[in-house]
PDB file of N, CA and C in Angstrom:
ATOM      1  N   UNK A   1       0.826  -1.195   0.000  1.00  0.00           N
ATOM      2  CA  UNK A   1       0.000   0.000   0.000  1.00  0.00           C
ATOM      3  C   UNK A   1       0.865   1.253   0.000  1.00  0.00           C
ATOM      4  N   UNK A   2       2.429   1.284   1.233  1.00  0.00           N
ATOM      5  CA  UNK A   2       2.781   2.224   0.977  1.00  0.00           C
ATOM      6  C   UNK A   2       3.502   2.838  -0.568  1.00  0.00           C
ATOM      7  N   UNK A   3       3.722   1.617  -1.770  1.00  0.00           N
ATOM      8  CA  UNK A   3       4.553   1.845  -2.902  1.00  0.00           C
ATOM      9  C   UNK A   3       3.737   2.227  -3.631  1.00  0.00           C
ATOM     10  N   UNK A   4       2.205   1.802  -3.330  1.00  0.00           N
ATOM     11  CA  UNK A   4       0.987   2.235  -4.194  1.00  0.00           C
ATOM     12  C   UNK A   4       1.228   3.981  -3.885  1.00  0.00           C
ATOM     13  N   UNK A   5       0.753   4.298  -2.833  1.00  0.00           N
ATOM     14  CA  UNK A   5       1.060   5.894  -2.637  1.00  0.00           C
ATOM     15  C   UNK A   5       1.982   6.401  -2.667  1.00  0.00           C
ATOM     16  N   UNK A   6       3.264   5.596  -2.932  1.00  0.00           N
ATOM     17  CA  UNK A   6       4.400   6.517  -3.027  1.00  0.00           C
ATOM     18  C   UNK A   6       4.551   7.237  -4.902  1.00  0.00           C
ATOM     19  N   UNK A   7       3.827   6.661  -5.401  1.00  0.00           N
ATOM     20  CA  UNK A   7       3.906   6.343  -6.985  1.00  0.00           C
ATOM     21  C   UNK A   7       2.311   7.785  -7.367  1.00  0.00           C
ATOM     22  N   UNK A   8       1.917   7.761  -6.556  1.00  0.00           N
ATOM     23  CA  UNK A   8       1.058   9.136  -6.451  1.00  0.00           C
ATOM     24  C   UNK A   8       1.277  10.193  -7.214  1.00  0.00           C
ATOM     25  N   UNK A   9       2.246  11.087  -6.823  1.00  0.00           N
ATOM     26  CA  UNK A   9       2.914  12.293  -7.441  1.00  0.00           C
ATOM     27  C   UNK A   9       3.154  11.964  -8.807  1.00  0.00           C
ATOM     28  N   UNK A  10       3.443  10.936  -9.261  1.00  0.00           N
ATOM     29  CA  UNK A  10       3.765  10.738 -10.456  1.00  0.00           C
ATOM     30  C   UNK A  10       2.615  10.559 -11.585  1.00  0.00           C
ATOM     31  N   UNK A  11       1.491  10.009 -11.184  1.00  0.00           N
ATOM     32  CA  UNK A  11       0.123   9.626 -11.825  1.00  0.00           C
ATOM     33  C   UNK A  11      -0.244  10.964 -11.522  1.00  0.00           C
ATOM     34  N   UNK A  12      -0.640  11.340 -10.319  1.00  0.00           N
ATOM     35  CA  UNK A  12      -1.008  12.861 -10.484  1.00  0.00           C
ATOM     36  C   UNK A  12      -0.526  14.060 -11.405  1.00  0.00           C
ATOM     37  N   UNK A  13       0.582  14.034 -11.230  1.00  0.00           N
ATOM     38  CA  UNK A  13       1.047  14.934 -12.228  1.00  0.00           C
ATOM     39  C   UNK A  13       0.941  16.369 -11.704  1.00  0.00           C
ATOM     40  N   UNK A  14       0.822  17.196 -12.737  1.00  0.00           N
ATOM     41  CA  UNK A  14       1.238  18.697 -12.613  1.00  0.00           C
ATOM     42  C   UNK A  14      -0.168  18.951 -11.915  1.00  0.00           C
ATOM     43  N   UNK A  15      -0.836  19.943 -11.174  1.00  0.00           N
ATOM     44  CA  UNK A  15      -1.692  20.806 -10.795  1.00  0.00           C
ATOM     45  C   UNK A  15      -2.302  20.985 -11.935  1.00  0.00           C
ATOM     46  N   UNK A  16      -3.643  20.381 -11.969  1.00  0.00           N
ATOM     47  CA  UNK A  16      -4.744  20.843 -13.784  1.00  0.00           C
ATOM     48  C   UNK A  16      -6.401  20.562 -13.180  1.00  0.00           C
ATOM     49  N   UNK A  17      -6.231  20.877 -13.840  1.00  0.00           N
ATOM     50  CA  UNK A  17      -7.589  20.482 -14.431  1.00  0.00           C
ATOM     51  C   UNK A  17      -8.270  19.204 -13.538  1.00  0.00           C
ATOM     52  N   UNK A  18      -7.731  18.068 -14.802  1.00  0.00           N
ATOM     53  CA  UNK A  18      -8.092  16.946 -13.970  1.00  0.00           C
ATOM     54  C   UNK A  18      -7.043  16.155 -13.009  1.00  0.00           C
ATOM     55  N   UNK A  19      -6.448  16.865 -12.337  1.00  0.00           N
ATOM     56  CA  UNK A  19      -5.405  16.221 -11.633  1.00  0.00           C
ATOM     57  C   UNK A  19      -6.014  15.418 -10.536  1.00  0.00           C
ATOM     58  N   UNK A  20      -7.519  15.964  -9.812  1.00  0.00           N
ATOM     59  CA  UNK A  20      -7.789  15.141  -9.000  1.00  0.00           C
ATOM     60  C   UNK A  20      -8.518  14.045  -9.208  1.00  0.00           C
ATOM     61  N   UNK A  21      -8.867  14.150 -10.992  1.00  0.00           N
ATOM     62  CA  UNK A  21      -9.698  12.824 -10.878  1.00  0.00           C
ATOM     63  C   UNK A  21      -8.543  11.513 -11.444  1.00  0.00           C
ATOM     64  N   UNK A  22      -7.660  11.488 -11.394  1.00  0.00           N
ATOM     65  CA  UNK A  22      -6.455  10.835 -11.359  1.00  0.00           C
ATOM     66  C   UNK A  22      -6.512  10.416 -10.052  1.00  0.00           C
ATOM     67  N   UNK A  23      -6.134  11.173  -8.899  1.00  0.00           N
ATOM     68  CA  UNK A  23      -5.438  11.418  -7.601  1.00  0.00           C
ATOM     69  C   UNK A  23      -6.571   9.863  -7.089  1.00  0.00           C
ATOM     70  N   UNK A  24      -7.909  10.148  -6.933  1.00  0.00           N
ATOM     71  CA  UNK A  24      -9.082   9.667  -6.877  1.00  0.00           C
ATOM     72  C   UNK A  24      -9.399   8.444  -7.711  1.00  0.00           C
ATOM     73  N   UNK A  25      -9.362   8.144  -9.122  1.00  0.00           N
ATOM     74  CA  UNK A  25      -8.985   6.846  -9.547  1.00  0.00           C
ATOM     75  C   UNK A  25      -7.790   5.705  -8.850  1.00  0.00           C
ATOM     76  N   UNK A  26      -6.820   6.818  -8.713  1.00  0.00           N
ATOM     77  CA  UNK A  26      -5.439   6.080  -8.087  1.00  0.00           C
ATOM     78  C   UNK A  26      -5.799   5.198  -6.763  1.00  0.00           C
ATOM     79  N   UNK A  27      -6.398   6.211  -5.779  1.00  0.00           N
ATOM     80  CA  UNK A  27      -6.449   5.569  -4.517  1.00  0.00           C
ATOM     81  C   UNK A  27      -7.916   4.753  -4.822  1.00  0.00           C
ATOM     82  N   UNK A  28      -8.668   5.219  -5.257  1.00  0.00           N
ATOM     83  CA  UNK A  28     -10.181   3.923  -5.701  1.00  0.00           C
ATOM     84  C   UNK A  28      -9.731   2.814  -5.660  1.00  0.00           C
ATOM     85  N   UNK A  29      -8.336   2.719  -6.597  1.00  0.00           N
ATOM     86  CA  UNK A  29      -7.947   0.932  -7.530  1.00  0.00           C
ATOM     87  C   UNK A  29      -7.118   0.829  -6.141  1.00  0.00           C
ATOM     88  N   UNK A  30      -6.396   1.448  -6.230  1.00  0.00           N
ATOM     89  CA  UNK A  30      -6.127   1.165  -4.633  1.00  0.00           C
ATOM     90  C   UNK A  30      -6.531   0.239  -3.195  1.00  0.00           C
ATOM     91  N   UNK A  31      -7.640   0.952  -3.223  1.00  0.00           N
ATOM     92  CA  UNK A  31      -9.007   0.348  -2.347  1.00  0.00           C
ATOM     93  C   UNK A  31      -9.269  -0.763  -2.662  1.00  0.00           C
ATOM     94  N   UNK A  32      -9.716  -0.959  -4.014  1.00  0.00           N
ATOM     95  CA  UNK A  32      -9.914  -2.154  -4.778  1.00  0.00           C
ATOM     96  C   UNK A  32      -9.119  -3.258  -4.615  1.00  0.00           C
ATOM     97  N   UNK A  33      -8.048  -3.134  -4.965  1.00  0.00           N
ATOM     98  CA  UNK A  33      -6.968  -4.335  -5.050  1.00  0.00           C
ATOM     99  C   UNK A  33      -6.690  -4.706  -3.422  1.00  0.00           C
ATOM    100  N   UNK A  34      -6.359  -3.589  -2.471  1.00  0.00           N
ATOM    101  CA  UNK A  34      -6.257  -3.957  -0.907  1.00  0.00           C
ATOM    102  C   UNK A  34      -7.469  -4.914  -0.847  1.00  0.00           C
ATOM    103  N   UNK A  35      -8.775  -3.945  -0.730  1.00  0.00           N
ATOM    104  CA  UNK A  35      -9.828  -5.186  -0.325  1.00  0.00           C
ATOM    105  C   UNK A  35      -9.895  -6.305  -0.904  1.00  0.00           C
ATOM    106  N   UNK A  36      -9.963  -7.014  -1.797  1.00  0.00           N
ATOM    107  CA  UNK A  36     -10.106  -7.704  -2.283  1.00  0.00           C
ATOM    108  C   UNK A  36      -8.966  -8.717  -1.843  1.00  0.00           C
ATOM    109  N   UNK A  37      -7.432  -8.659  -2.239  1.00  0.00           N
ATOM    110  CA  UNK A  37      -6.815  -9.215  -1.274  1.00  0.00           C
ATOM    111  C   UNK A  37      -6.656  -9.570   0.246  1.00  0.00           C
ATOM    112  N   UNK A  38      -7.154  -8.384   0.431  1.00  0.00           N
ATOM    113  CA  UNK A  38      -6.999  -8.494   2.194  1.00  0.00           C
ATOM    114  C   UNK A  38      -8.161  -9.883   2.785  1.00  0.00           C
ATOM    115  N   UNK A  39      -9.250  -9.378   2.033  1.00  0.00           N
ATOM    116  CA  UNK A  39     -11.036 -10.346   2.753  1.00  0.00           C
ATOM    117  C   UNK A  39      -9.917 -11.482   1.627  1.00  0.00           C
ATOM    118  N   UNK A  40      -9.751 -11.497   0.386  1.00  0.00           N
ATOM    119  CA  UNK A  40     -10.115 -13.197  -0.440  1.00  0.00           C
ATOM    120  C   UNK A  40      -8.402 -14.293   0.933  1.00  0.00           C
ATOM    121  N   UNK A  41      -7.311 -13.428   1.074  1.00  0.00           N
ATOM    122  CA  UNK A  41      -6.189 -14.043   1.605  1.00  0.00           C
ATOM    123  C   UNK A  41      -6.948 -14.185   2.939  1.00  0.00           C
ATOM    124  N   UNK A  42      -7.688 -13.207   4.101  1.00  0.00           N
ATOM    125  CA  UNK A  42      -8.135 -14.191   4.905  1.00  0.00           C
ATOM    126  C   UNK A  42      -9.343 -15.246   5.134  1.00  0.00           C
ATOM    127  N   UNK A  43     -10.350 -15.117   3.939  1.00  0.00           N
ATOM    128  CA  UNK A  43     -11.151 -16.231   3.933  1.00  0.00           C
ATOM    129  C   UNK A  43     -10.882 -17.545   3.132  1.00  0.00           C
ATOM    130  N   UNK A  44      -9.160 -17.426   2.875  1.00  0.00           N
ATOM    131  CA  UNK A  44      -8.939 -18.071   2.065  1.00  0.00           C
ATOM    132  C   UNK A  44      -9.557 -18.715   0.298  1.00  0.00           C
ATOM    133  N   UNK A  45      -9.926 -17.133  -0.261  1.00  0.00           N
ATOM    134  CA  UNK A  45     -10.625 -16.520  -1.428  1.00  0.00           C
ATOM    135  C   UNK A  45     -12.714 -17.369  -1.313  1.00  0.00           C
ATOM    136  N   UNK A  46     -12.661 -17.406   0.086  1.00  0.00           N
ATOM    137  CA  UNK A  46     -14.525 -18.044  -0.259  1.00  0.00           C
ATOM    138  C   UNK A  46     -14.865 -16.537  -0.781  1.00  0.00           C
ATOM    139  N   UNK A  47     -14.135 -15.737  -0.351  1.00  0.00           N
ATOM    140  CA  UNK A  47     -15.022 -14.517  -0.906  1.00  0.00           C
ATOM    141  C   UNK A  47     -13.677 -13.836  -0.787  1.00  0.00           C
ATOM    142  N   UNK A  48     -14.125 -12.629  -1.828  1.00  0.00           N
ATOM    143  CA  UNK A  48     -12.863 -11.353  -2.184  1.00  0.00           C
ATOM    144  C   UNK A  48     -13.040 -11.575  -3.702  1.00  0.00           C
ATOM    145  N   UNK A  49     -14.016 -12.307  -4.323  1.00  0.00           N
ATOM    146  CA  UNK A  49     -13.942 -12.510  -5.686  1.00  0.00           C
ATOM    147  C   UNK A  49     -15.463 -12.069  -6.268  1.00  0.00           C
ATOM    148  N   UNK A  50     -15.875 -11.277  -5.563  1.00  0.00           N
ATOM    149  CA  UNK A  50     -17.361 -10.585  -5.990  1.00  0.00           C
ATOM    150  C   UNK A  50     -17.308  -9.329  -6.197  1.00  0.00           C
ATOM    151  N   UNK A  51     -17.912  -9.245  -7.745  1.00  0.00           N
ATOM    152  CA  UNK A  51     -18.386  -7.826  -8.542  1.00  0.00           C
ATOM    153  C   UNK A  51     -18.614  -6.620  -7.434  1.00  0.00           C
ATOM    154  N   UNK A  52     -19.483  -7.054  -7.343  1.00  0.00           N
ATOM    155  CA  UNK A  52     -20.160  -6.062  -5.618  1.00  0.00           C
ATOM    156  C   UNK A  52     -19.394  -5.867  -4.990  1.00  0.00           C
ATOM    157  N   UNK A  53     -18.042  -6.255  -4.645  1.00  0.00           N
ATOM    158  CA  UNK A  53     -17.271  -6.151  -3.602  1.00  0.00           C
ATOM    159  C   UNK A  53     -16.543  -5.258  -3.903  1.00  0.00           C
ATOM    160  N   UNK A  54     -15.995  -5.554  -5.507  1.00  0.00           N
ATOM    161  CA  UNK A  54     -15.209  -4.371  -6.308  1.00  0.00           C
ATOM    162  C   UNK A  54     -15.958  -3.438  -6.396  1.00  0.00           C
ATOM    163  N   UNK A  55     -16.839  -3.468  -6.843  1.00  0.00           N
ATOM    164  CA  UNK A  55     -17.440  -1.894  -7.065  1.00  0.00           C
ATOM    165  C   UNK A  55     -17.513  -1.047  -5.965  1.00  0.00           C
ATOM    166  N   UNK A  56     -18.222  -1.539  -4.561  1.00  0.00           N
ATOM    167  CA  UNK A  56     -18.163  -0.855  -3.579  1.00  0.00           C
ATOM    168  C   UNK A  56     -17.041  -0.718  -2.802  1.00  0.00           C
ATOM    169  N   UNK A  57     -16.062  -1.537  -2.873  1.00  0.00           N
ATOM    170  CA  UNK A  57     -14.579  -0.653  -2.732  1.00  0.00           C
ATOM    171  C   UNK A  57     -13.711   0.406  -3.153  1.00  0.00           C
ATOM    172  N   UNK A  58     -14.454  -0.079  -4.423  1.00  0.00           N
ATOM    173  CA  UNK A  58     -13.734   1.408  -5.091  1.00  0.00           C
ATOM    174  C   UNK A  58     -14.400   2.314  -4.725  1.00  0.00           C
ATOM    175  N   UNK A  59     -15.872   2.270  -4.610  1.00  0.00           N
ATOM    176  CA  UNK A  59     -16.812   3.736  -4.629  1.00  0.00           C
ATOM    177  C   UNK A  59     -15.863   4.487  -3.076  1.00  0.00           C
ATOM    178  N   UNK A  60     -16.207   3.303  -1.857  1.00  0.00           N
ATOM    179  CA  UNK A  60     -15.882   3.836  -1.105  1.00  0.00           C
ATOM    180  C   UNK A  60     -13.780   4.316  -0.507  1.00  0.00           C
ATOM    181  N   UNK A  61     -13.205   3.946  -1.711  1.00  0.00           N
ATOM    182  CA  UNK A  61     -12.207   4.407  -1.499  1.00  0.00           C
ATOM    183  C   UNK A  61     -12.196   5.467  -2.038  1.00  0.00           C
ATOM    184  N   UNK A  62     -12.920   6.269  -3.354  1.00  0.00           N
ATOM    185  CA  UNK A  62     -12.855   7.843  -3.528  1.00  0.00           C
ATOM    186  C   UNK A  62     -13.832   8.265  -2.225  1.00  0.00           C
ATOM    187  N   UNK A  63     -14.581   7.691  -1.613  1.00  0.00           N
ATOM    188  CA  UNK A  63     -15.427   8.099  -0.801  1.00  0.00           C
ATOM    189  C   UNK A  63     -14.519   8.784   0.357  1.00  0.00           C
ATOM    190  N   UNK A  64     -13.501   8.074   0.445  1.00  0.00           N
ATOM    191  CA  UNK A  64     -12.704   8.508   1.267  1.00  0.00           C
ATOM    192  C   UNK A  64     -11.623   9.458   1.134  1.00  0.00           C
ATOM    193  N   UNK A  65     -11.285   9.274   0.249  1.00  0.00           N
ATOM    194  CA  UNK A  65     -10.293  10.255  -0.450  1.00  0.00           C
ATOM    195  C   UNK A  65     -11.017  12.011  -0.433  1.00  0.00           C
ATOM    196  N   UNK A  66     -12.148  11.411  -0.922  1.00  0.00           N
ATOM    197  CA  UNK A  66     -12.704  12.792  -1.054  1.00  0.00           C
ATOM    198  C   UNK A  66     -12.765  13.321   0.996  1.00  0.00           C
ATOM    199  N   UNK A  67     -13.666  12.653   1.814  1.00  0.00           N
ATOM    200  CA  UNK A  67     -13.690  13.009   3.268  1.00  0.00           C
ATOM    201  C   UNK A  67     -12.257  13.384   3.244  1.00  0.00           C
ATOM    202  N   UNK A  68     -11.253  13.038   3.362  1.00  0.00           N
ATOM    203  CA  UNK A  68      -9.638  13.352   3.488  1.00  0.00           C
ATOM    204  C   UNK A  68      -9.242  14.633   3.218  1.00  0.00           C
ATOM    205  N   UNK A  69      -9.788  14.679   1.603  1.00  0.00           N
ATOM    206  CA  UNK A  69      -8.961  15.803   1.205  1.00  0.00           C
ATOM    207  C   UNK A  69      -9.864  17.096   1.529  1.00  0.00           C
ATOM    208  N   UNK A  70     -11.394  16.910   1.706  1.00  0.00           N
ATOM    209  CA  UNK A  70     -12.091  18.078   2.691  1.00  0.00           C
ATOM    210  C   UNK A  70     -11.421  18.515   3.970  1.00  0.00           C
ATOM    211  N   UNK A  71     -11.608  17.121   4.995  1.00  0.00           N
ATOM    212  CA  UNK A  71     -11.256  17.587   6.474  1.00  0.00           C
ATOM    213  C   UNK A  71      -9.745  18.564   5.828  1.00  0.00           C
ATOM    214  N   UNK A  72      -8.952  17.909   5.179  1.00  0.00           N
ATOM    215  CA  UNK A  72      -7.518  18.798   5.056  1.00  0.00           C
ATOM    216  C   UNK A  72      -7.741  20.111   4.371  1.00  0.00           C
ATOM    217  N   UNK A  73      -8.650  20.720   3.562  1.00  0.00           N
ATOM    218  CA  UNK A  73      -8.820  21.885   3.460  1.00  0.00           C
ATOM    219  C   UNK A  73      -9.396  22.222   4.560  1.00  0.00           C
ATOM    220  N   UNK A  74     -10.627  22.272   4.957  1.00  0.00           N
ATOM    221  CA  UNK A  74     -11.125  23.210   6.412  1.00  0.00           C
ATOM    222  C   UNK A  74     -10.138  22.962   7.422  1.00  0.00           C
ATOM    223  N   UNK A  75      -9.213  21.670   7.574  1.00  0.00           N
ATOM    224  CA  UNK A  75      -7.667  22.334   8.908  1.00  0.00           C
ATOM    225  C   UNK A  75      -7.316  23.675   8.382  1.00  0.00           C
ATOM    226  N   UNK A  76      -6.626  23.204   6.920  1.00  0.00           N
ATOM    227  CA  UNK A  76      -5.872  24.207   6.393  1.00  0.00           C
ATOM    228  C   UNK A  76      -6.386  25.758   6.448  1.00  0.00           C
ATOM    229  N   UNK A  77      -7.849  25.785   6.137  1.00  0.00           N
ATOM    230  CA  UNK A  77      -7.954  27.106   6.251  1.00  0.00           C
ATOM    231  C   UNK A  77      -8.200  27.649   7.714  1.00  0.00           C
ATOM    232  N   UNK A  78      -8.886  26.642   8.801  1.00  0.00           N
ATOM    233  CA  UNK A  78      -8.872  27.143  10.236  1.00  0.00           C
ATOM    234  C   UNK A  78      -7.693  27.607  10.787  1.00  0.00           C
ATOM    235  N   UNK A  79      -6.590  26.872  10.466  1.00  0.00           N
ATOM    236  CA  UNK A  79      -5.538  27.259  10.649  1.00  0.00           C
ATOM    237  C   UNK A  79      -4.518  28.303  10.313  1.00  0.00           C
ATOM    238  N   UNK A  80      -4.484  28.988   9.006  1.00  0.00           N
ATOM    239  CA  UNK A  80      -4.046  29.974   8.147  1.00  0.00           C
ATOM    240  C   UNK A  80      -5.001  31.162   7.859  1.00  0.00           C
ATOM    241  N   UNK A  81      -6.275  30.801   7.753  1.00  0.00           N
ATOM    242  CA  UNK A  81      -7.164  31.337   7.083  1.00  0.00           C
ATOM    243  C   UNK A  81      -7.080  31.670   5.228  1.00  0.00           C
ATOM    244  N   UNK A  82      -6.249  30.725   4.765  1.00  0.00           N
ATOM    245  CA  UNK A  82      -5.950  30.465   3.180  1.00  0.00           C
ATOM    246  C   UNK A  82      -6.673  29.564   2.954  1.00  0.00           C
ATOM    247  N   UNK A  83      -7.092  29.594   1.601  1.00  0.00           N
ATOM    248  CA  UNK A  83      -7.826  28.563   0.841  1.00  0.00           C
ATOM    249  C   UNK A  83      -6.718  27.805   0.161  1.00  0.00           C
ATOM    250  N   UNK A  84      -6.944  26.572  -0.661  1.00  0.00           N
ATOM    251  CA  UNK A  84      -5.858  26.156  -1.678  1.00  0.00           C
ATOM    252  C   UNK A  84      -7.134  26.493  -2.883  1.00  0.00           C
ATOM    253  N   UNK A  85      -5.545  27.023  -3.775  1.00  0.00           N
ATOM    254  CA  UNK A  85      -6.740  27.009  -5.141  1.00  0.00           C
ATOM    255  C   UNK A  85      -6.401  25.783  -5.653  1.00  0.00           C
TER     256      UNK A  85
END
């Protein structure tokens, strides 16, 4: 997981446009591939191999990404009183 995010900056790329829907795909598949390994290696794969499982991992790994990168703007601005553009 940590080589998955270390490889971040690089898929992200420059500050654009769509830089965050990269940022947000990245950690989704992310989500994806952890869960799925994590549940199929300890149920010894009875399960980790369902559609449903992928999909709602991924949803909820931008789900999270997104909560993340909110709470870290409202620190950021309670703290500074700056926005990020």
């Amino acid at each position: 997981m940590e080589l998955w995010v270390a490889f971040l900056p690089r898929i992200k790329g420059d500050v654009g446009e769509d830089a965050w829907l990269r940022e947000a795909g990245w950690l989704g598949a992310m989500a994806l591939i952890g869960t799925t390994l994590f549940i199929g290696l300890s149920t010894q794969w009875a399960t980790g191999l369902h559609p449903e499982q992928w999909f709602l991992s991924f949803v909820f790994g931008v789900a999270g990404w997104f909560v993340g990168d909110l709470l870290q703007q409202i620190m950021l601005y309670k703290r500074t009183g700056l926005r990020r553009s």
